[in-house]
PDB file of N, CA and C in Angstrom:
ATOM      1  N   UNK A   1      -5.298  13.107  -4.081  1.00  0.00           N
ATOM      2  CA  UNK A   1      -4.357  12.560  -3.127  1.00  0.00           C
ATOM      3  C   UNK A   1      -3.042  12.349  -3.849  1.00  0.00           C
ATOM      4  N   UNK A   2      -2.269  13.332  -3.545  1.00  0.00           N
ATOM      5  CA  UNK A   2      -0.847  12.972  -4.953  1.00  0.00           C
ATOM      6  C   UNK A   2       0.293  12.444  -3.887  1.00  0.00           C
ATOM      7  N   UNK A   3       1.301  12.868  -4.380  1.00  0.00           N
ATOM      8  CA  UNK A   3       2.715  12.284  -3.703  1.00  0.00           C
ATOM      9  C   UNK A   3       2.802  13.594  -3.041  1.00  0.00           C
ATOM     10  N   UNK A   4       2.586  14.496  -2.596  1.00  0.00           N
ATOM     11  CA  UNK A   4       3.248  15.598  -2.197  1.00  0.00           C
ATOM     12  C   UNK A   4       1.933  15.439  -0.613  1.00  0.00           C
ATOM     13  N   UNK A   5       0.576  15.459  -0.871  1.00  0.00           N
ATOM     14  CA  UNK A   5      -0.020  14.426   0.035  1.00  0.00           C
ATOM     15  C   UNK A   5       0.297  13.470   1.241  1.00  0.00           C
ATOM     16  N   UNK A   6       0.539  12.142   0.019  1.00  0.00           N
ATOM     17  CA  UNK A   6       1.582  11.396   0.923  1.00  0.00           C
ATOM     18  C   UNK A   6       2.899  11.440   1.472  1.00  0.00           C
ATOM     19  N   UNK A   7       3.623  12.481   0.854  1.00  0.00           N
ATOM     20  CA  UNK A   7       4.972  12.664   1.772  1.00  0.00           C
ATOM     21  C   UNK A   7       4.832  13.335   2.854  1.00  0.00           C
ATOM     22  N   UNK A   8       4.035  14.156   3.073  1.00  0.00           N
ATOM     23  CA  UNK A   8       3.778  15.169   4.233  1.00  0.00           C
ATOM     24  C   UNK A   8       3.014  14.188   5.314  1.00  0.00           C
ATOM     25  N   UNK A   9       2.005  13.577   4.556  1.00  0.00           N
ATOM     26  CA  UNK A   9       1.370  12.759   5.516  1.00  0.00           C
ATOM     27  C   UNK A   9       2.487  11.818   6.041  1.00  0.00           C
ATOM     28  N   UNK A  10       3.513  10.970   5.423  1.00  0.00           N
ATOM     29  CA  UNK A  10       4.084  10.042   5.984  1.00  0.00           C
ATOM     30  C   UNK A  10       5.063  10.838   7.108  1.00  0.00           C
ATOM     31  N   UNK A  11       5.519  11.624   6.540  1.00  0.00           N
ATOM     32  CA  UNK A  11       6.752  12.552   7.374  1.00  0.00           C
ATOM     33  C   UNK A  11       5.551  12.687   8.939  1.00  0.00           C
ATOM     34  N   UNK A  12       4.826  13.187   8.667  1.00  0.00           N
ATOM     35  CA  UNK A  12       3.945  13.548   9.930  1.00  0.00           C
ATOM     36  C   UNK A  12       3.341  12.448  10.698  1.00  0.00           C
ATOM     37  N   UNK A  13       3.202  10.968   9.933  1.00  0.00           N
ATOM     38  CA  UNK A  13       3.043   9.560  10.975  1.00  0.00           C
ATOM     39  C   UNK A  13       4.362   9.575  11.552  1.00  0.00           C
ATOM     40  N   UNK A  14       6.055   9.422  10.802  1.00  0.00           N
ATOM     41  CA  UNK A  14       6.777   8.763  11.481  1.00  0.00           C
ATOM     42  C   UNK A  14       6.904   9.920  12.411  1.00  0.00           C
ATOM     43  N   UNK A  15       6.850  11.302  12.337  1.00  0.00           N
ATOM     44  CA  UNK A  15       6.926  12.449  13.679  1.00  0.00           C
ATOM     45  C   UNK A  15       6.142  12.098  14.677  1.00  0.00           C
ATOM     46  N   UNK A  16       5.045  11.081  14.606  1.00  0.00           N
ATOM     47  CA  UNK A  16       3.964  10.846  15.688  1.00  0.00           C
ATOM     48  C   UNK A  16       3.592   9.488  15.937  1.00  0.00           C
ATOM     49  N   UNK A  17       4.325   8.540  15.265  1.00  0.00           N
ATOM     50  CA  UNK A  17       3.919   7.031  15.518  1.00  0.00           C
ATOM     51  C   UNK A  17       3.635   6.656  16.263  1.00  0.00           C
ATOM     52  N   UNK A  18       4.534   7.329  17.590  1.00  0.00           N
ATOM     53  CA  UNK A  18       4.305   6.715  18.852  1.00  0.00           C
ATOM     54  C   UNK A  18       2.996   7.104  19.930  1.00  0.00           C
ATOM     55  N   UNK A  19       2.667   8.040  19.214  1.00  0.00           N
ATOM     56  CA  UNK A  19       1.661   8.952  19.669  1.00  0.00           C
ATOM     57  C   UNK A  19       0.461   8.687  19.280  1.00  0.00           C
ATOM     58  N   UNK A  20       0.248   8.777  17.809  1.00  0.00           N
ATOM     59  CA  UNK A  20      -1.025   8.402  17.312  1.00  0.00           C
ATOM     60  C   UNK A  20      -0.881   7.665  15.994  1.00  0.00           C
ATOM     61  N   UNK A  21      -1.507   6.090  15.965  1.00  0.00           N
ATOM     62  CA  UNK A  21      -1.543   5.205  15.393  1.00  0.00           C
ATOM     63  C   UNK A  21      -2.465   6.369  14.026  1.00  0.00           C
ATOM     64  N   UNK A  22      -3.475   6.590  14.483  1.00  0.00           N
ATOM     65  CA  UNK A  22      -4.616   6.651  13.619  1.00  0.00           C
ATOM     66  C   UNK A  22      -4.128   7.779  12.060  1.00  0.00           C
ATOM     67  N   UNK A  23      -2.987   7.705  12.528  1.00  0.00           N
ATOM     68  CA  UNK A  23      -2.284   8.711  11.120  1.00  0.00           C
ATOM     69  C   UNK A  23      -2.286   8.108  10.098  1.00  0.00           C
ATOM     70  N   UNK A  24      -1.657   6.400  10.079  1.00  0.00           N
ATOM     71  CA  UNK A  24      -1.319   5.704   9.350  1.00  0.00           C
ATOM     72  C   UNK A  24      -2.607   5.013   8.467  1.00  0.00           C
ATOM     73  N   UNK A  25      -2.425   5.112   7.694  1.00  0.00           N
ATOM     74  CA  UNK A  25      -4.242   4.543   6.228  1.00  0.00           C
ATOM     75  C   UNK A  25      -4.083   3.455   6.679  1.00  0.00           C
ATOM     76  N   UNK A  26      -3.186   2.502   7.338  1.00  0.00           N
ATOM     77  CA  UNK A  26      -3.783   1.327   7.178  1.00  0.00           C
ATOM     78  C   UNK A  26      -4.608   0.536   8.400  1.00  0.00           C
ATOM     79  N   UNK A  27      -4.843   1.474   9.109  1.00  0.00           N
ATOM     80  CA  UNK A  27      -5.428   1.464  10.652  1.00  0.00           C
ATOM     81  C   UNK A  27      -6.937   1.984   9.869  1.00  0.00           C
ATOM     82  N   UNK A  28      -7.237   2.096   8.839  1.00  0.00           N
ATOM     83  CA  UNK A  28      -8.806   2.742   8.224  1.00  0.00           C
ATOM     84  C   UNK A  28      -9.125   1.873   7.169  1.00  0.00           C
ATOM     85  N   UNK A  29      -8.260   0.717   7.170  1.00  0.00           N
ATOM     86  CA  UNK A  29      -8.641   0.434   5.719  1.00  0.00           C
ATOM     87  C   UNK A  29      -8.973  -1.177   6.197  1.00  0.00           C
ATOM     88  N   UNK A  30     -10.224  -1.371   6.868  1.00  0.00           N
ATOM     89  CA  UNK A  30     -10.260  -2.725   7.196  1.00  0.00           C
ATOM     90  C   UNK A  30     -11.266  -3.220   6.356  1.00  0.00           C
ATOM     91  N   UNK A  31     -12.515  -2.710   5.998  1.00  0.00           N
ATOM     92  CA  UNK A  31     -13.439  -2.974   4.977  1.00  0.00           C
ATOM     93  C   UNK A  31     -12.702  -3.566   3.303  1.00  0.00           C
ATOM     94  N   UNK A  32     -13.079  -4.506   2.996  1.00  0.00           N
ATOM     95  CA  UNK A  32     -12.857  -4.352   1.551  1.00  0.00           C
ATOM     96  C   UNK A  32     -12.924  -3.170   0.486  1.00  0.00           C
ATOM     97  N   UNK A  33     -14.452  -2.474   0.948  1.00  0.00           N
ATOM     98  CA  UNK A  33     -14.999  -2.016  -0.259  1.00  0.00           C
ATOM     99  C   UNK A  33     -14.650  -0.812   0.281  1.00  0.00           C
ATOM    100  N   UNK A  34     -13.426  -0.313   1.603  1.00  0.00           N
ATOM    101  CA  UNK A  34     -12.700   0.725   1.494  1.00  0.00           C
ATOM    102  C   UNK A  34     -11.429   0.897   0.784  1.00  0.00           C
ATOM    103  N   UNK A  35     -11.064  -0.938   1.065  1.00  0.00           N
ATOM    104  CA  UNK A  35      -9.858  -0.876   0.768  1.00  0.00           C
ATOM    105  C   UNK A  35      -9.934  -0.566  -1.089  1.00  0.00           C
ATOM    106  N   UNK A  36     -10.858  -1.056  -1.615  1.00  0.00           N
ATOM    107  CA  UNK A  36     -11.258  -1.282  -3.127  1.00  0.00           C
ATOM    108  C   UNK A  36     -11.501   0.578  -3.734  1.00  0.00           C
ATOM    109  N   UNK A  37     -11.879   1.374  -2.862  1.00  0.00           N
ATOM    110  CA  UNK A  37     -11.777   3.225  -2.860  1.00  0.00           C
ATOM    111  C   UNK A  37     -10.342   3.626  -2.839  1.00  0.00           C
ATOM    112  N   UNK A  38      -9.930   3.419  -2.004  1.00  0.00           N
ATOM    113  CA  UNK A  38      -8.630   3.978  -1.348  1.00  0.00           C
ATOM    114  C   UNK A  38      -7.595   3.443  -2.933  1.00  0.00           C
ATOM    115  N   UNK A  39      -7.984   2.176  -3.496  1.00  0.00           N
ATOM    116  CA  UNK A  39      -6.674   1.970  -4.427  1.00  0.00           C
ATOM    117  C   UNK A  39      -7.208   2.327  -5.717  1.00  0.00           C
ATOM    118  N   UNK A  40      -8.851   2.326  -5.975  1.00  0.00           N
ATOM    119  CA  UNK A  40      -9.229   3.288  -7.256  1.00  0.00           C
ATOM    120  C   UNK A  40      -8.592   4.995  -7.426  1.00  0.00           C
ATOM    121  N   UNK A  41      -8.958   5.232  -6.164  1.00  0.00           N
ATOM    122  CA  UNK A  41      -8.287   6.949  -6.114  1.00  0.00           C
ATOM    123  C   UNK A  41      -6.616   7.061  -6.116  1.00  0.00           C
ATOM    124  N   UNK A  42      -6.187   6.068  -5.574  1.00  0.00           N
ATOM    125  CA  UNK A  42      -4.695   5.799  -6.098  1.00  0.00           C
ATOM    126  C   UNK A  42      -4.103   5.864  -7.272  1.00  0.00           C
ATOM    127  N   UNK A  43      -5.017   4.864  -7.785  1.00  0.00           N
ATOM    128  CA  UNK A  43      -5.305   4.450  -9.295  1.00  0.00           C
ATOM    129  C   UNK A  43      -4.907   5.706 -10.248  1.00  0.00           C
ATOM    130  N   UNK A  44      -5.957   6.140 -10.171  1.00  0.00           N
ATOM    131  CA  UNK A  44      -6.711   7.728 -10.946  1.00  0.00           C
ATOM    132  C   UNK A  44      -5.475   8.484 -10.680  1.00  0.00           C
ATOM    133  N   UNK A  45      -4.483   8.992  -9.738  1.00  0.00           N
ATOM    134  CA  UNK A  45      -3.937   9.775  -9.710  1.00  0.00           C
ATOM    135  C   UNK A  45      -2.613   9.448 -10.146  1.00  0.00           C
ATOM    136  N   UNK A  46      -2.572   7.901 -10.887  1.00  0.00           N
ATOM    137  CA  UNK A  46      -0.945   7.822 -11.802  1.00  0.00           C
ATOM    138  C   UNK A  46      -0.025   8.093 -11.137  1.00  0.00           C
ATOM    139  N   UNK A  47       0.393   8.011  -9.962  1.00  0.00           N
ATOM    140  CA  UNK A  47       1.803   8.128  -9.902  1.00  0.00           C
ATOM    141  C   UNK A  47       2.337   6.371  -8.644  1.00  0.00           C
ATOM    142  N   UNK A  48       3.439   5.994  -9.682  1.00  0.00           N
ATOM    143  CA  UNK A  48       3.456   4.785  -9.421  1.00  0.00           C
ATOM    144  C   UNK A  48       4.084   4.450  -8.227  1.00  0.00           C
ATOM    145  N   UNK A  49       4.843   5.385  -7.490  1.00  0.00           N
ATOM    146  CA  UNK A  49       5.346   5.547  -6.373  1.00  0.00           C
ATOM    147  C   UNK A  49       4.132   5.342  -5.147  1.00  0.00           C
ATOM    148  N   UNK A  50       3.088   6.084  -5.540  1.00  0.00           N
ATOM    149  CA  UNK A  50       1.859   6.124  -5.165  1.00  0.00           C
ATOM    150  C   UNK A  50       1.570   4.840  -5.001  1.00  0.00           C
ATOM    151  N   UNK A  51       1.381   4.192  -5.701  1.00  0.00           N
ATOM    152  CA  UNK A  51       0.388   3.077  -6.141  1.00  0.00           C
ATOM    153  C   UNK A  51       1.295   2.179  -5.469  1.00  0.00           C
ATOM    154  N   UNK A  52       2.378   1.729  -5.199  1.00  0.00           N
ATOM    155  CA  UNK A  52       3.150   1.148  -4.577  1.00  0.00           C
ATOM    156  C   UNK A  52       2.850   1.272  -2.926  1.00  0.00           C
ATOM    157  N   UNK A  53       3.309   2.532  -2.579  1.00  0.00           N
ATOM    158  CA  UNK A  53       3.112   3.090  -1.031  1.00  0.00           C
ATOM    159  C   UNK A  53       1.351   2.360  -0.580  1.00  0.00           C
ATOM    160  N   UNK A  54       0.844   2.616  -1.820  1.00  0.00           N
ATOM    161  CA  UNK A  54      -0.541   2.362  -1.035  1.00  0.00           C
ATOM    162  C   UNK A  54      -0.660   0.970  -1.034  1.00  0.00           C
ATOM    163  N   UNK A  55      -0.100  -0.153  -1.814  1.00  0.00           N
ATOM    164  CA  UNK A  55      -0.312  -1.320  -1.582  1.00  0.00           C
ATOM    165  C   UNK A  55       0.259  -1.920  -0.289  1.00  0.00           C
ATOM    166  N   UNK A  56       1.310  -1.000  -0.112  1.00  0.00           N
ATOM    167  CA  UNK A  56       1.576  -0.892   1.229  1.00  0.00           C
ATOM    168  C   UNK A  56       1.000  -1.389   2.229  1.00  0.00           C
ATOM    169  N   UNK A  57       0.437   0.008   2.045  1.00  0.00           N
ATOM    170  CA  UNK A  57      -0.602   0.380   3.435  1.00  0.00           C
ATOM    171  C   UNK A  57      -1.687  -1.098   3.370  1.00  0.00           C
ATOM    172  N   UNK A  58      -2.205  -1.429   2.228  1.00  0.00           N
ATOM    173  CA  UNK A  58      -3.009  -2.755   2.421  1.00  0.00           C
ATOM    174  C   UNK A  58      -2.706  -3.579   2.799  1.00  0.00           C
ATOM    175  N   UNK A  59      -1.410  -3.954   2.542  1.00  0.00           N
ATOM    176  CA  UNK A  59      -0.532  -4.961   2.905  1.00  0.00           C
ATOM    177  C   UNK A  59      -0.661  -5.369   4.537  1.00  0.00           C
ATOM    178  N   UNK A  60      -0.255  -4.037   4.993  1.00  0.00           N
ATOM    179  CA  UNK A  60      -0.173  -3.616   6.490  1.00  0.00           C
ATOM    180  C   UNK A  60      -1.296  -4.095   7.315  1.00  0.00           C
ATOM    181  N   UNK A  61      -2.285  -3.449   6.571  1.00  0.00           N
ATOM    182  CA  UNK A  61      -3.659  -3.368   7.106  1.00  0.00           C
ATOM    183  C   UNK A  61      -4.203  -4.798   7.570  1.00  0.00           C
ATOM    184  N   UNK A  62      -3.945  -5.526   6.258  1.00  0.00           N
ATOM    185  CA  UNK A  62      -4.405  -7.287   6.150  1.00  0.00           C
ATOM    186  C   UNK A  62      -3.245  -8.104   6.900  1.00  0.00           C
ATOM    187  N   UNK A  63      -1.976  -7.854   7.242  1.00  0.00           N
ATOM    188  CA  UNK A  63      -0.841  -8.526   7.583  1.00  0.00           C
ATOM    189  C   UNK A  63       0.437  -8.791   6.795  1.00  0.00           C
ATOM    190  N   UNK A  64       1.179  -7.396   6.806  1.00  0.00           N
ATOM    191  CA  UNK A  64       2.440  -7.589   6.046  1.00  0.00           C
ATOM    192  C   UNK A  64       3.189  -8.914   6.214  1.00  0.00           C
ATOM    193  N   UNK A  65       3.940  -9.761   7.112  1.00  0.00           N
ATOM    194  CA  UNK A  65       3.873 -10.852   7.047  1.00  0.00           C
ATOM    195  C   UNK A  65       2.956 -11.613   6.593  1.00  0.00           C
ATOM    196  N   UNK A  66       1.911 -12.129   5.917  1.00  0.00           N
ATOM    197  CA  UNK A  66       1.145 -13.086   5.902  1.00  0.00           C
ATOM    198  C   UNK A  66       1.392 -12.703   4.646  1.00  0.00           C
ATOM    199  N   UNK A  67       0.688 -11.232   3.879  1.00  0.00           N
ATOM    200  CA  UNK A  67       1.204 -10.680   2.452  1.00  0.00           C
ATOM    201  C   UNK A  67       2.356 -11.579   1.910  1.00  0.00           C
ATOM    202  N   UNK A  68       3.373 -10.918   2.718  1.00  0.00           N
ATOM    203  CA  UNK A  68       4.593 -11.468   2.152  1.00  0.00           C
ATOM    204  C   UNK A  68       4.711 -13.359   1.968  1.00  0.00           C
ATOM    205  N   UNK A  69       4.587 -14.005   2.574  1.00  0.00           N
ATOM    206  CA  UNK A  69       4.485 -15.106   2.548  1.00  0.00           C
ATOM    207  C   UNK A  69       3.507 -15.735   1.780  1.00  0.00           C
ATOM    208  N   UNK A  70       1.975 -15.194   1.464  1.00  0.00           N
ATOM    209  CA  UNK A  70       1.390 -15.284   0.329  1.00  0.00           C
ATOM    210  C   UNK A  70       1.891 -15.578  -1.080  1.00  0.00           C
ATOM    211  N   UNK A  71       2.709 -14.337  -1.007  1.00  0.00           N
ATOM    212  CA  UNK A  71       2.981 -13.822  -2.045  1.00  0.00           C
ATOM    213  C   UNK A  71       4.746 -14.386  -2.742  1.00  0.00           C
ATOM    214  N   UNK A  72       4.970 -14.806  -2.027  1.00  0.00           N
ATOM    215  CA  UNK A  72       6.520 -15.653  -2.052  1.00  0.00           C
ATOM    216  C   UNK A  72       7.627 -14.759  -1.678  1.00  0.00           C
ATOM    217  N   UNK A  73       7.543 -13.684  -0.982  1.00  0.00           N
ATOM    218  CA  UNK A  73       8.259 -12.974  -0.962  1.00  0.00           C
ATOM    219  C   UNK A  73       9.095 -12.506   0.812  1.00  0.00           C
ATOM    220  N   UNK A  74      10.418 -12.474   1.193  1.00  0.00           N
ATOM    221  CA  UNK A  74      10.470 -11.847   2.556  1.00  0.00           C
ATOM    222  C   UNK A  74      10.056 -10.558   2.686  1.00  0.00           C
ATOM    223  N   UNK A  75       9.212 -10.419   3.989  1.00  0.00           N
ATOM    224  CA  UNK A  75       8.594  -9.131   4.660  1.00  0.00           C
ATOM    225  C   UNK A  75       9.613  -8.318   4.434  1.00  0.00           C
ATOM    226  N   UNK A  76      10.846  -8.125   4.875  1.00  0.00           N
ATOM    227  CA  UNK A  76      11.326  -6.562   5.151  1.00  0.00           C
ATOM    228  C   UNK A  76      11.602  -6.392   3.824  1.00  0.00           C
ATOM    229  N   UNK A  77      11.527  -7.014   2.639  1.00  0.00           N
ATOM    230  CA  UNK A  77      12.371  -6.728   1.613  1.00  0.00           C
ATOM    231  C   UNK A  77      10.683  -6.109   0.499  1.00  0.00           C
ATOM    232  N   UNK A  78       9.369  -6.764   1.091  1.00  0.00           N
ATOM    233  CA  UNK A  78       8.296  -6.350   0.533  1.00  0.00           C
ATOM    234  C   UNK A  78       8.055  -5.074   1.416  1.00  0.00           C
ATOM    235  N   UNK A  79       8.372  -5.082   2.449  1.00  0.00           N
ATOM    236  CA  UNK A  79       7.660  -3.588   3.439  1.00  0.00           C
ATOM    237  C   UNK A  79       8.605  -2.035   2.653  1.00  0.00           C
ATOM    238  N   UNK A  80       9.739  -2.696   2.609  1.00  0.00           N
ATOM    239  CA  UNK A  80      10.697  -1.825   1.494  1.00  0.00           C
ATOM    240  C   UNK A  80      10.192  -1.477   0.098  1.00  0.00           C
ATOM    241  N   UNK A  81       9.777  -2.352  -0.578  1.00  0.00           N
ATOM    242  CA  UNK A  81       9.949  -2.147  -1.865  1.00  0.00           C
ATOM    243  C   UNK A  81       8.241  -1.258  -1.674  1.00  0.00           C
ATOM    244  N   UNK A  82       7.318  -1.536  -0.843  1.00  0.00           N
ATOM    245  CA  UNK A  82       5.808  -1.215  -1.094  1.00  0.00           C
ATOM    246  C   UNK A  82       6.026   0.150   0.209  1.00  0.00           C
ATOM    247  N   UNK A  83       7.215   0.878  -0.218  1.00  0.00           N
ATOM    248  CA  UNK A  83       7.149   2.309   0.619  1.00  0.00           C
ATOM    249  C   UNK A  83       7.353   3.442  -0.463  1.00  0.00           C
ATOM    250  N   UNK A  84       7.300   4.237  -0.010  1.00  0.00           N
ATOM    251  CA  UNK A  84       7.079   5.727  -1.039  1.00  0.00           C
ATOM    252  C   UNK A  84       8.776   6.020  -1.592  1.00  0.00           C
ATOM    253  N   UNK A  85       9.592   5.430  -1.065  1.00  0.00           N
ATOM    254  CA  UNK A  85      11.048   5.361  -1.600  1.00  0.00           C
ATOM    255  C   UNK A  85      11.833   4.100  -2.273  1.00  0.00           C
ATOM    256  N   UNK A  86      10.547   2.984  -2.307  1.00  0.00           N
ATOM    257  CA  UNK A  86      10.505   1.565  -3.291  1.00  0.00           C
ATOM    258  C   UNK A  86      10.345   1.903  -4.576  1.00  0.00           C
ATOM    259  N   UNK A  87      11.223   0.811  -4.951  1.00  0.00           N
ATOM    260  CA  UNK A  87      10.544   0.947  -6.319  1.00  0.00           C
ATOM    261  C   UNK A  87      10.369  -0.709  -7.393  1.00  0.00           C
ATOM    262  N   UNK A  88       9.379  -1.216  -6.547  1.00  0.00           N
ATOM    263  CA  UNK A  88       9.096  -2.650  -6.637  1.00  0.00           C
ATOM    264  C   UNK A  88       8.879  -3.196  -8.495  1.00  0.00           C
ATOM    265  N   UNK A  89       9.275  -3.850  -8.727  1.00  0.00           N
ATOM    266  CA  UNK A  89       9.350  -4.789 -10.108  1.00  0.00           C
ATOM    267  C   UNK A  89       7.731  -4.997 -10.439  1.00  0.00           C
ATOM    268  N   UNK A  90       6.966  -4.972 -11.462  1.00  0.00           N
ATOM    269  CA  UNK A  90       5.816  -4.992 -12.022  1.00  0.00           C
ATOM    270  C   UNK A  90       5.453  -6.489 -11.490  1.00  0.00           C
ATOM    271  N   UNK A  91       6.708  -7.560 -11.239  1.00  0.00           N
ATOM    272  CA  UNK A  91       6.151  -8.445 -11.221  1.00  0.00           C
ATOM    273  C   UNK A  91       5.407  -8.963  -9.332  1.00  0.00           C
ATOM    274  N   UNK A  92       6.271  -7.859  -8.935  1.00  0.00           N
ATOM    275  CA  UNK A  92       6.067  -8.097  -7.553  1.00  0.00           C
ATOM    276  C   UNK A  92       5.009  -7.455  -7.469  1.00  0.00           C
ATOM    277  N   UNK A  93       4.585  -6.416  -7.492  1.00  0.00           N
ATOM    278  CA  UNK A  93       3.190  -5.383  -8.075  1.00  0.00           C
ATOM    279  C   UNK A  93       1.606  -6.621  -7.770  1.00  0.00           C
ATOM    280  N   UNK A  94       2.351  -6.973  -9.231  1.00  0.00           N
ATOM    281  CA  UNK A  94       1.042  -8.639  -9.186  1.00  0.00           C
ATOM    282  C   UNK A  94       1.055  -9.764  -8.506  1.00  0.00           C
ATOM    283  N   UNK A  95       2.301  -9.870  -7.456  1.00  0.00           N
ATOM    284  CA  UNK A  95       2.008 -11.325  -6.608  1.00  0.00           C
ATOM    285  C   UNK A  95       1.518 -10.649  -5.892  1.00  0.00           C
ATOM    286  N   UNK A  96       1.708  -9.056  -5.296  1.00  0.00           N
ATOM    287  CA  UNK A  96       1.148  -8.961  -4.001  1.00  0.00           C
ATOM    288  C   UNK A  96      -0.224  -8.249  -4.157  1.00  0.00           C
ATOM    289  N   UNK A  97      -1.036  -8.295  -5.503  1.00  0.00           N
ATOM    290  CA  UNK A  97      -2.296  -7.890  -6.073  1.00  0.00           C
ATOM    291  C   UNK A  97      -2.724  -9.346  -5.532  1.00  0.00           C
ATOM    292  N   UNK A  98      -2.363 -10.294  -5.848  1.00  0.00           N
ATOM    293  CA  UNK A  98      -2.681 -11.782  -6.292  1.00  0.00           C
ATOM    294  C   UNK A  98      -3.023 -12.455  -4.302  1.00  0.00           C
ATOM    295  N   UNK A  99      -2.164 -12.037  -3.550  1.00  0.00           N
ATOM    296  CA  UNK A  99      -1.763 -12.517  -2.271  1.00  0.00           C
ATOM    297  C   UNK A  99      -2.929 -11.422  -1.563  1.00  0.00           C
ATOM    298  N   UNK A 100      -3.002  -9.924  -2.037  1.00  0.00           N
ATOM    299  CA  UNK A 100      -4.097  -9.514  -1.569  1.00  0.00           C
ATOM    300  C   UNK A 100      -5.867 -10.169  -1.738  1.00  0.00           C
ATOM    301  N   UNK A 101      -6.047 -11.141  -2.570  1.00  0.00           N
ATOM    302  CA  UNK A 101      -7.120 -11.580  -3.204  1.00  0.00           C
ATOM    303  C   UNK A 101      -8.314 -10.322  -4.117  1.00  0.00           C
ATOM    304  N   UNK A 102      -7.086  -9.646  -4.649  1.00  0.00           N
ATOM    305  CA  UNK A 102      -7.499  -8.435  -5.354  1.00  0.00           C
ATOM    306  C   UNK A 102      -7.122  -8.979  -6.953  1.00  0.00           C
ATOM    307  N   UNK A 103      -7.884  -8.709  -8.013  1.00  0.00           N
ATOM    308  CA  UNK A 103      -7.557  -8.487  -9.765  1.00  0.00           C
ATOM    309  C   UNK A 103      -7.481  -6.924  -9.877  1.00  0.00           C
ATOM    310  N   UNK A 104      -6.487  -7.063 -11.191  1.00  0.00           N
ATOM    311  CA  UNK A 104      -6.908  -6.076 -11.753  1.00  0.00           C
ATOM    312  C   UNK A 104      -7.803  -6.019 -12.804  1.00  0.00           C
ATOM    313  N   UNK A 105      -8.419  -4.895 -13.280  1.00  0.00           N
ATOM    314  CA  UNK A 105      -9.443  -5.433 -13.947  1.00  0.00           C
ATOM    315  C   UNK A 105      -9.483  -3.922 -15.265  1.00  0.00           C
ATOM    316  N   UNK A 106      -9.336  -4.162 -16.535  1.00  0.00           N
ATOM    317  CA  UNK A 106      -9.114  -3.361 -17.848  1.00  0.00           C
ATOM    318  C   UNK A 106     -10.589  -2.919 -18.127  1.00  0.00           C
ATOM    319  N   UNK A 107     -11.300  -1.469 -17.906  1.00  0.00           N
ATOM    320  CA  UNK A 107     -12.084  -1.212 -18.362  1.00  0.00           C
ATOM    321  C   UNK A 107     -12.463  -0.063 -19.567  1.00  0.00           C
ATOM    322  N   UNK A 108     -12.841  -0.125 -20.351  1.00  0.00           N
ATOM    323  CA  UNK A 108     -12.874   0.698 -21.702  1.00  0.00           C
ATOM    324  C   UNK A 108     -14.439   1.616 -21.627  1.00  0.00           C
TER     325      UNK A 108
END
């Protein structure tokens, strides 16, 4: 799932938003232990643009407002920074890991 993936895919939700919800990942990602797949395979594929966009989509999924306010942060300025053309601060990265009730976790 790389960036070239998600740009086509996103280009092709906002061409159809109005049409069909079910484009968007975060309309699939209501389970934990999907949401916990969806950001390992994120993970794995290193690209941080990526990894951003998809916290996104969790964000979304669980309540971008509520996220944001969790997390100390205003919504439009987190819905921005956690899009595929953001480019959010490491530290914001971890409040909204922290506000998701997600760790990260170092395995060797």
């Amino acid at each position: 799932m790389g960036a070239s993936f998600r740009s086509k895919h996103e280009q092709n939700y906002a061409q159809n938003k109005d049409q069909d919800d079910t484009r968007d990942p975060a309309t699939h990602l209501k389970a934990d232990e999907d949401i916990a797949h969806y950001l390992e395979a994120v993970l794995e594929d290193g690209d941080p643009n990526l990894v951003a966009a998809a916290l996104g989509d969790v964000a979304r999924a669980k309540g971008m407002s509520q996220i944001a306010q969790a997390a100390g942060l205003g919504r439009e300025s987190l819905d921005k920074a956690l899009s595929t053309e953001g480019n959010p601060e490491f530290a914001t990265v971890l409040k909204v890991i922290r506000a998701l009730g997600l760790k990260l976790k170092v395995v060797v």
